[in-house]
Protein backbone atom coordinates (compact mmCIF):
# COMPACT_ATOMS: atom_id res chain seq x y z
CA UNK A 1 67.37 85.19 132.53
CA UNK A 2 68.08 88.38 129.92
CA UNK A 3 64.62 88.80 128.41
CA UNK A 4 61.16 87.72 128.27
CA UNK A 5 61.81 84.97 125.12
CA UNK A 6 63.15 82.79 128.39
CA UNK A 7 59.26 83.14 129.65
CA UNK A 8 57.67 82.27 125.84
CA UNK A 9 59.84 79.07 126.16
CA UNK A 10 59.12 78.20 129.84
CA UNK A 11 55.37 78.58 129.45
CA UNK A 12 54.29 75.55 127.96
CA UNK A 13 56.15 74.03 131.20
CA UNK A 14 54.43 76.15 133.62
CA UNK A 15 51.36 74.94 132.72
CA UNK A 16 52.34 71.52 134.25
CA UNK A 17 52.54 72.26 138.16
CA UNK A 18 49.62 71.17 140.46
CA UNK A 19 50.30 67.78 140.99
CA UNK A 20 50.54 68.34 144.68
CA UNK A 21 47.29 70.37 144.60
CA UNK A 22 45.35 67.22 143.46
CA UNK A 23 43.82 66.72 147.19
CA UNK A 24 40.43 66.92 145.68
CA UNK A 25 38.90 63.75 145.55
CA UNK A 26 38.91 62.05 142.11
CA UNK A 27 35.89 60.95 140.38
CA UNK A 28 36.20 57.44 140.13
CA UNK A 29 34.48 56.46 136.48
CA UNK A 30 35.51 52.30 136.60
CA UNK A 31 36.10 49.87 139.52
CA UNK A 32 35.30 46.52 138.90
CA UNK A 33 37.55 43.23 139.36
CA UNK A 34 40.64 45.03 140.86
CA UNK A 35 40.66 47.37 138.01
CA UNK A 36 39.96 51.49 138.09
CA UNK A 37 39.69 54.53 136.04
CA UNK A 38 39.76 57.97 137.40
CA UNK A 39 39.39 61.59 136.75
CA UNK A 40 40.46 64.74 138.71
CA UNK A 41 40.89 68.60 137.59
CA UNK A 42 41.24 72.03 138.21
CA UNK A 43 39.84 75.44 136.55
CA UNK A 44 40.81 78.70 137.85
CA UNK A 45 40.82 82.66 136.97
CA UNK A 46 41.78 85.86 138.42
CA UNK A 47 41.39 89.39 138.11
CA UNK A 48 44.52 91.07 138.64
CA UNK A 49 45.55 94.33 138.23
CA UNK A 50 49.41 95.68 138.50
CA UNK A 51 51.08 98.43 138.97
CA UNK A 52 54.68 98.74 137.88
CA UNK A 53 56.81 101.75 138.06
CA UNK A 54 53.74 103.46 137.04
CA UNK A 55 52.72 101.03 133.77
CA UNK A 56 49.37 99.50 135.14
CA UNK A 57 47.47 96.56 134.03
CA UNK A 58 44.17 95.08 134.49
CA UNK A 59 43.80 91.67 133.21
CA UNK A 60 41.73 88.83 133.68
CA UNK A 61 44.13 85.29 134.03
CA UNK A 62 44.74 82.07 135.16
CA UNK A 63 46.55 81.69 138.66
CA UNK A 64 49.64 80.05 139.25
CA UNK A 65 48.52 76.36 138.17
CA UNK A 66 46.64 76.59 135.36
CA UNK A 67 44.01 74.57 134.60
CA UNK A 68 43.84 70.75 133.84
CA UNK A 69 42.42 67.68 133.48
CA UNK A 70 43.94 64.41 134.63
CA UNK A 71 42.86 60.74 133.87
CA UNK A 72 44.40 57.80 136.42
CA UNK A 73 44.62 53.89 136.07
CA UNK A 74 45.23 51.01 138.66
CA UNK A 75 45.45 47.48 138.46
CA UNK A 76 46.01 45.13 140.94
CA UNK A 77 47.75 41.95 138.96
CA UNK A 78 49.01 39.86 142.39
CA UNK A 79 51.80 41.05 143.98
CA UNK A 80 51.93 43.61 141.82
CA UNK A 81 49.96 47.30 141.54
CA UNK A 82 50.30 48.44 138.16
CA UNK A 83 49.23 52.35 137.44
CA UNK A 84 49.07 55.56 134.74
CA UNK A 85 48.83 58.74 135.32
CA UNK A 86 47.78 61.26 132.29
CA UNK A 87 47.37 64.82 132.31
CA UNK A 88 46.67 67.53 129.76
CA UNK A 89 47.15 71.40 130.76
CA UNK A 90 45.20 74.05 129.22
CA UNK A 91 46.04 78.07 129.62
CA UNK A 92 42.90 79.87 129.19
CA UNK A 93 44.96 83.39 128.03
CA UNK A 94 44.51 83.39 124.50
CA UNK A 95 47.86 85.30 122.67
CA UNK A 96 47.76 88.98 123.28
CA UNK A 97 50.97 89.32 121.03
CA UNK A 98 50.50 92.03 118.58
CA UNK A 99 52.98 91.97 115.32
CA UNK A 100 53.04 93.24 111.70
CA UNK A 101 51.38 91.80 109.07
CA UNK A 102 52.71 91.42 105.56
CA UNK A 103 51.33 95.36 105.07
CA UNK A 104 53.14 96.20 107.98
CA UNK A 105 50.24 96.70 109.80
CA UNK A 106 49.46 95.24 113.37
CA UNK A 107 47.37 92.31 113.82
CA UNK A 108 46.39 90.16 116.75
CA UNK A 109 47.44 86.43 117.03
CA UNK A 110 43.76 85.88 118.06
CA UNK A 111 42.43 82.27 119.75
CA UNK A 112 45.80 80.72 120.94
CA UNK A 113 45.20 78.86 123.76
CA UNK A 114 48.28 76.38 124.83
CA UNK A 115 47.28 72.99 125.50
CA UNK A 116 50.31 70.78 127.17
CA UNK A 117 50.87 67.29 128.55
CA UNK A 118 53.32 67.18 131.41
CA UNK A 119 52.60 63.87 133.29
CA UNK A 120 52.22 60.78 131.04
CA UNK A 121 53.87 57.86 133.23
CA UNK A 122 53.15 54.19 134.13
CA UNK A 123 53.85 53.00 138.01
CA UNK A 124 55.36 49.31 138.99
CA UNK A 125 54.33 49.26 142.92
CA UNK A 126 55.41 46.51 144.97
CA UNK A 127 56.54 45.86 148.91
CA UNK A 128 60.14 47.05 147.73
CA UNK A 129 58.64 50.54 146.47
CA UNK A 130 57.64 52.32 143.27
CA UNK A 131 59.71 52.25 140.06
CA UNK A 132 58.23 55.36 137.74
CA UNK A 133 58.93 55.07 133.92
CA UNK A 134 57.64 57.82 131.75
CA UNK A 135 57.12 62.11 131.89
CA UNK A 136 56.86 63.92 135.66
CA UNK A 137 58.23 66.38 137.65
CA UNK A 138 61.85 66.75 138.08
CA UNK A 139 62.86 65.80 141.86
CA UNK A 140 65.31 69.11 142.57
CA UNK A 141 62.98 71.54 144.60
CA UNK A 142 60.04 69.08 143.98
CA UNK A 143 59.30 69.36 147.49
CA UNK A 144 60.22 73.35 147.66
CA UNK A 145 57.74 73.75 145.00
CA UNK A 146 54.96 71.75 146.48
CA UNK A 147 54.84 73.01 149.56
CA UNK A 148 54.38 76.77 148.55
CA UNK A 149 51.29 77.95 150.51
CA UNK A 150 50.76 80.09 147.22
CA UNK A 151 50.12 76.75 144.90
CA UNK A 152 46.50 77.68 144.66
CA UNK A 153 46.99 81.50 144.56
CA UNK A 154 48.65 83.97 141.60
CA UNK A 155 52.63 84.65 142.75
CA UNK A 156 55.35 86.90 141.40
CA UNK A 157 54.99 88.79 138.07
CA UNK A 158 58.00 90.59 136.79
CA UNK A 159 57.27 92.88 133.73
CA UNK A 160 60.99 92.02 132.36
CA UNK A 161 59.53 88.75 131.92
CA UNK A 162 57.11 89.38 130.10
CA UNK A 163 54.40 87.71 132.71
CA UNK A 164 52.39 91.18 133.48
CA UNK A 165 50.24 91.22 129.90
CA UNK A 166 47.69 88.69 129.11
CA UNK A 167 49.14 85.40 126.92
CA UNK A 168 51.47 84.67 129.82
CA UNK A 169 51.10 82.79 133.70
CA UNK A 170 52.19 84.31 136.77
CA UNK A 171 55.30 82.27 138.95
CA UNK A 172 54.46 81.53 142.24
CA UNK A 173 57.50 81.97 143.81
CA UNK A 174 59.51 80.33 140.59
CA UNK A 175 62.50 82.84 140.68
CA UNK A 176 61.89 83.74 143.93
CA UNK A 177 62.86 80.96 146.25
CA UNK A 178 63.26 77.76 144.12
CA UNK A 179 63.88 77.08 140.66
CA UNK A 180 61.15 74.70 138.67
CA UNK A 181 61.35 71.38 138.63
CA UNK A 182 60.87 71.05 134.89
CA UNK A 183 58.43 67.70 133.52
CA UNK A 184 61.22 64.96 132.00
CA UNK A 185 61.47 61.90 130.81
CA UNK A 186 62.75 59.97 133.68
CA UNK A 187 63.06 56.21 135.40
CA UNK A 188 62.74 56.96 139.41
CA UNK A 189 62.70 54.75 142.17
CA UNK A 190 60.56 55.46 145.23
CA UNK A 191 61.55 53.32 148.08
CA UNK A 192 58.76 52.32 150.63
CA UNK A 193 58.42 54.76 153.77
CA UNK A 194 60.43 53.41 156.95
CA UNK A 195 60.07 55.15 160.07
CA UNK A 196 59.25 57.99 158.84
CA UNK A 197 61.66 57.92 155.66
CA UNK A 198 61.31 57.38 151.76
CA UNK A 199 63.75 58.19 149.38
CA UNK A 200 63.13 59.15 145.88
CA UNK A 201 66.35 58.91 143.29
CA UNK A 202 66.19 58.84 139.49
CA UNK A 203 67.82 59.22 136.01
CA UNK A 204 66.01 61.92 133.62
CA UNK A 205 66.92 63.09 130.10
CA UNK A 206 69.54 65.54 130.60
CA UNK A 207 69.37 69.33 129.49
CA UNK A 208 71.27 70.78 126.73
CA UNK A 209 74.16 73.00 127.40
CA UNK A 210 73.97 74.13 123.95
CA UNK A 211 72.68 72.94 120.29
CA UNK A 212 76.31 71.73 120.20
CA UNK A 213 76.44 69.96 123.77
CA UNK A 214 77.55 65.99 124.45
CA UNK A 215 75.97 63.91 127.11
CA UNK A 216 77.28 60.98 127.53
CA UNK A 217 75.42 60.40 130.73
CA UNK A 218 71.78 61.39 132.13
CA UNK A 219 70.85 63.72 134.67
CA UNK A 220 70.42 62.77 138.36
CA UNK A 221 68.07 63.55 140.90
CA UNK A 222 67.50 62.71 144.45
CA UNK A 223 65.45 63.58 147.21
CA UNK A 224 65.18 62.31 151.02
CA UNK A 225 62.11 63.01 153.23
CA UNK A 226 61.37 62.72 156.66
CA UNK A 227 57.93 63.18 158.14
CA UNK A 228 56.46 62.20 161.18
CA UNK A 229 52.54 62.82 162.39
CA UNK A 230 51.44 62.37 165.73
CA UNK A 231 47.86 64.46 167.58
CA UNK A 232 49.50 67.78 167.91
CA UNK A 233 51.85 67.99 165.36
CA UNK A 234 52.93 67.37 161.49
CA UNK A 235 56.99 67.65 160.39
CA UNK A 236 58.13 67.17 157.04
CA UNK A 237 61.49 67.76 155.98
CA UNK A 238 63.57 66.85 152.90
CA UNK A 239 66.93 67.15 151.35
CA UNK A 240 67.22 66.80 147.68
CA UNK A 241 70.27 66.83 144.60
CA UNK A 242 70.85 67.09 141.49
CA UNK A 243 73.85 66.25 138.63
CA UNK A 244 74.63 66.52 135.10
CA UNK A 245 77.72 67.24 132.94
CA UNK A 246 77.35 68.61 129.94
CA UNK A 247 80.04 69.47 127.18
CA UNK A 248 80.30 71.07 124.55
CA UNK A 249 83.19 69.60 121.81
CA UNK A 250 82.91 73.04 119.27
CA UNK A 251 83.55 75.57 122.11
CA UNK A 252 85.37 73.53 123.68
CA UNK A 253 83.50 73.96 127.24
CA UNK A 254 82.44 71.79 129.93
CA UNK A 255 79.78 72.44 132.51
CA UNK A 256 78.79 70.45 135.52
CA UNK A 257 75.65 71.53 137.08
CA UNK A 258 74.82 70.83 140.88
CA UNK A 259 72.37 71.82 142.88
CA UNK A 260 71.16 71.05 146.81
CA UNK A 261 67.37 71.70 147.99
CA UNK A 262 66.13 71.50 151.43
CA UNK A 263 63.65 72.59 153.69
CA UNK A 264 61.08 71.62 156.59
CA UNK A 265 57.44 72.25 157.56
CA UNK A 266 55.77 71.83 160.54
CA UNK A 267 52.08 72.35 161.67
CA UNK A 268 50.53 72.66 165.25
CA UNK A 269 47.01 72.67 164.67
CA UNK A 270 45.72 75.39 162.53
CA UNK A 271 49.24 77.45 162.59
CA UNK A 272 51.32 76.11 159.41
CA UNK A 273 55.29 77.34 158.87
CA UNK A 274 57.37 76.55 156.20
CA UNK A 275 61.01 77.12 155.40
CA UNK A 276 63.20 76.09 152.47
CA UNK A 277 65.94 77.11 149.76
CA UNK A 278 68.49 75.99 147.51
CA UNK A 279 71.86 76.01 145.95
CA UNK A 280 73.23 75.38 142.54
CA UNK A 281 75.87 75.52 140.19
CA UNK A 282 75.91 75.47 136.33
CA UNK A 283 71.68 75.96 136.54
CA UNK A 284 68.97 78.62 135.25
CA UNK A 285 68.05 81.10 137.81
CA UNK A 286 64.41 80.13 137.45
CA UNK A 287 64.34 76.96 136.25
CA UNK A 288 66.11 73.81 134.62
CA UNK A 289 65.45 72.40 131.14
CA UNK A 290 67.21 73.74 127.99
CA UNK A 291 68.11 76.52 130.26
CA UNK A 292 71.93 75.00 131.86
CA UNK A 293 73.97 78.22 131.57
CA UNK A 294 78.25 77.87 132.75
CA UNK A 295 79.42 76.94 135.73
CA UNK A 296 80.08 80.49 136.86
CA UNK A 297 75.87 80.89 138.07
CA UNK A 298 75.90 80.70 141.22
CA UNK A 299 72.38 80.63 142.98
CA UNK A 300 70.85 80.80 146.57
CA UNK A 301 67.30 81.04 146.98
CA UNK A 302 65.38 80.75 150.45
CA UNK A 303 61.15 80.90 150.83
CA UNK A 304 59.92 81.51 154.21
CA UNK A 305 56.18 81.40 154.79
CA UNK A 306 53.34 80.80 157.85
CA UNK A 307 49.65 79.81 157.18
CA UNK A 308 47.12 79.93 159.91
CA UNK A 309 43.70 78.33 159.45
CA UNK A 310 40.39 79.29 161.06
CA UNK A 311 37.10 77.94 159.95
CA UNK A 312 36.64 78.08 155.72
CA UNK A 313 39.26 80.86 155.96
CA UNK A 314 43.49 80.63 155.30
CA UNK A 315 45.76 83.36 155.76
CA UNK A 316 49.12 83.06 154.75
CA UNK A 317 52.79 85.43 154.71
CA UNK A 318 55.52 84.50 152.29
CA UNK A 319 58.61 86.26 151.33
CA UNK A 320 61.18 84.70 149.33
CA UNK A 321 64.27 85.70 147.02
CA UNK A 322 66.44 84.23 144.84
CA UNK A 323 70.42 85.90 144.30
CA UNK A 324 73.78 85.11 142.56
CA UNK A 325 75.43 85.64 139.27
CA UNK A 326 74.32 85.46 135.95
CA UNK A 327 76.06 87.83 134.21
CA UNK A 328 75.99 90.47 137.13
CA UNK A 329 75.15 90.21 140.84
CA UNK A 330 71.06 90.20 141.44
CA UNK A 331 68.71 90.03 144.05
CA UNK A 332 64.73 88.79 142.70
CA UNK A 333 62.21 88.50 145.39
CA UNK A 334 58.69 88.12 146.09
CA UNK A 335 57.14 89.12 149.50
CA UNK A 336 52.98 88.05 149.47
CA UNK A 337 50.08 88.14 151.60
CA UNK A 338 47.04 85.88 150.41
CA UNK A 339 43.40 84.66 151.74
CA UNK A 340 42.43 81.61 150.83
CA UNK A 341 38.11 80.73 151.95
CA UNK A 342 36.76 77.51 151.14
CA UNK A 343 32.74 77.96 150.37
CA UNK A 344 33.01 73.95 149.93
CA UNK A 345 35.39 70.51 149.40
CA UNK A 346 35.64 71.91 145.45
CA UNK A 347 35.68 76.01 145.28
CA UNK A 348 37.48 78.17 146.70
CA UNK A 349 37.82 82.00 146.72
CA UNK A 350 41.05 83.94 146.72
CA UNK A 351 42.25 87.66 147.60
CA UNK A 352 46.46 88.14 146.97
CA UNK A 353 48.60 90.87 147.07
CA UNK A 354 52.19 90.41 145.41
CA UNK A 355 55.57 92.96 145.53
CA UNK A 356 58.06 91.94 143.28
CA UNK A 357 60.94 93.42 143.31
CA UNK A 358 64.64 93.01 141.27
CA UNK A 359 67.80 94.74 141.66
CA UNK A 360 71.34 94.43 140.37
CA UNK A 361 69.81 91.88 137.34
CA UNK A 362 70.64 92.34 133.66
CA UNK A 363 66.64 92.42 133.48
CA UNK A 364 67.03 95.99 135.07
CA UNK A 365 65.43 97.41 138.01
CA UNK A 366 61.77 96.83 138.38
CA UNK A 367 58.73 97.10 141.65
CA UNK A 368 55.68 95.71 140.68
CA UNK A 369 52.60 95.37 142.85
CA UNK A 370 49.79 93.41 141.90
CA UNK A 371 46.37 92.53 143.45
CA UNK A 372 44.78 89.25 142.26
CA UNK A 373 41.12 88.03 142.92
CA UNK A 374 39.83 84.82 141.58
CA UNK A 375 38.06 81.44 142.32
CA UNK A 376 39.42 77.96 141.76
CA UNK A 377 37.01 75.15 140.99
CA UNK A 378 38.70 71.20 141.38
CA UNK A 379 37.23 67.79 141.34
């Protein structure tokens, strides 16, 4: 995490997340004979303005989850449930990159709006589970990530990053509590839910080490959760893992990258609170793709938040921080306040204030504030 090129390459996966926020209802386009086709989506913008050390923006930008739009197949074929799942992510920030033409002068990059697909998979569902083939979410921090009460709102912008000026998306609390469960090609198993249970393991196309890197055996992932749901209360809780070796014959280096996530949510009524974190070996600080550094990265990240809900309105505190080594001891952390007020079942309004802070980081020292206002529109 030593300069805001990591942020140009993670973007195109940051405009994958929502999944989890898909509790709109779809619009259901076919159902006849056992057979359906679906559509769901999400639009959103914000005005923010920032204020770091002094350098103040005002921007206009998407939130956290940028937008998409997502198309869904079932069949029923006897014992069977066959399904698909595509979904196409669009960033509505144009490039704001400035750079010299061939007269050395300065010219805009103009209209460059990123369109990504980040879930393209086919589902076998049967009463022994769910086999997955295909392009999702990674299952390290899946649940971490998914339960952020800031999903729907704007997040942590670090100006080191590059995620303050207009082409780029704010984190959430990527960096800040959890790394990002990058999209991959993966085969995962879901086993049904028993008593509560389910458990979730898989094999995904591993990450390079470097351009030079062997290996000779995917990437694992695992995750375990619990929930149980009675009149008066909700509990979820989950455990999850991760595993990949990586080497590297040229430099003559091998790296074996581990992680643990966890965490646990419980709801009484209209009070929500949520804690979780993580810790990992041989992994980015923010996230995992092309991104596996050595073994000597050491990370622990925590994200503590509480929600309470009272008519159309949400109010919800988060703080969380990520800190090891990656090069030199650092401390990056996010503490937020957001309002959340539902006008109706597909728009809502939101009001956010973010502090950023990082200390101790080969990025430098930086405090950023930022306000964020915005609407997000789903169906």
């Amino acid at each position: 995490m030593n300069n805001k090129k990591f942020t140009t390459r993670l973007l195109p996966a940051m405009i994958a997340l929502g999944m989890a926020a898909q509790a709109q209802a779809e619009i259901k386009l076919y159902d006849q004979e056992g057979t359906t086709f679906s559509t769901d989506g999400l639009i959103n913008a914000f005005y923010v303005h920032s204020d770091n050390d002094g350098r103040e923006q005002s921007r206009v930008k998407m939130g956290f989850l940028p937008n998409w739009i997502g198309f869904n197949f079932g069949k029923e074929t006897g014992d069977l449930k066959l399904g698909a799942r595509s979904s196409f992510w669009v960033s509505i920030n144009d490039s704001d990159v400035v750079r010299a033409n061939n007269q050395g002068r300065g010219e805009s990059l103009g209209t460059d709006t990123g369109i990504d697909v980040r879930q393209f998979y086919g589902t076998v569902d049967g009463d022994w589970g769910q086999v997955l083939i295909g392009k999702d979410f990674g299952l390290f921090n899946r649940t971490n990530i998914m339960s952020d009460e800031l999903l729907l709102g704007y997040g942590q912008t670090s100006d080191a990053l590059g995620l303050i000026d207009g082409g780029n998306v704010s984190f959430g609390n990527i960096g800040s509590g959890y790394t990002y469960p990058f999209p991959k090609a993966q085969i995962t198993y879901r086993s049904p839910t028993r008593n509560g249970l389910q458990l979730a393991v898989g094999i995904f196309d591993p990450s390079k080490s470097s351009a030079d890197s062997s290996e000779d055996a995917p990437r694992f992932e695992g995750e375990l959760t619990y929930t149980v749901n009675t009149d008066s209360l909700d509990f979820k809780a989950w455990l999850g893992g991760l595993y990949q070796s990586s080497d590297d014959p040229v430099a003559d280096t091998s790296v074996d990258s581990t992680g643990v996530s966890y965490g646990a949510n419980v709801k009484f009524g209209d009070l929500s609170l949520t804690a979780s974190g993580f810790q990992s070996e041989g992994i980015h600080p923010a996230a995992i793709d092309n991104f596996v550094a050595d073994e000597s990265v050491e990370l622990d990240g925590y994200l503590v938040q509480g929600s309470y809900s009272f008519g159309p309105n949400r109010v919800a505190l988060s703080y969380g921080e990520n800190e090891g080594d990656n090069g030199a001891d650092f401390t990056y952390e996010n503490t937020a306040v957001a309002w959340f007020y539902t006008v109706n079942s597909n728009l809502k309004l939101i009001a956010e204030y973010d502090q950023t802070e990082i200390s101790g980081s080969t990025l430098g020292t930086e405090k950023n504030d930022t306000m964020a206002f915005g609407a997000v529109l789903t169906w």
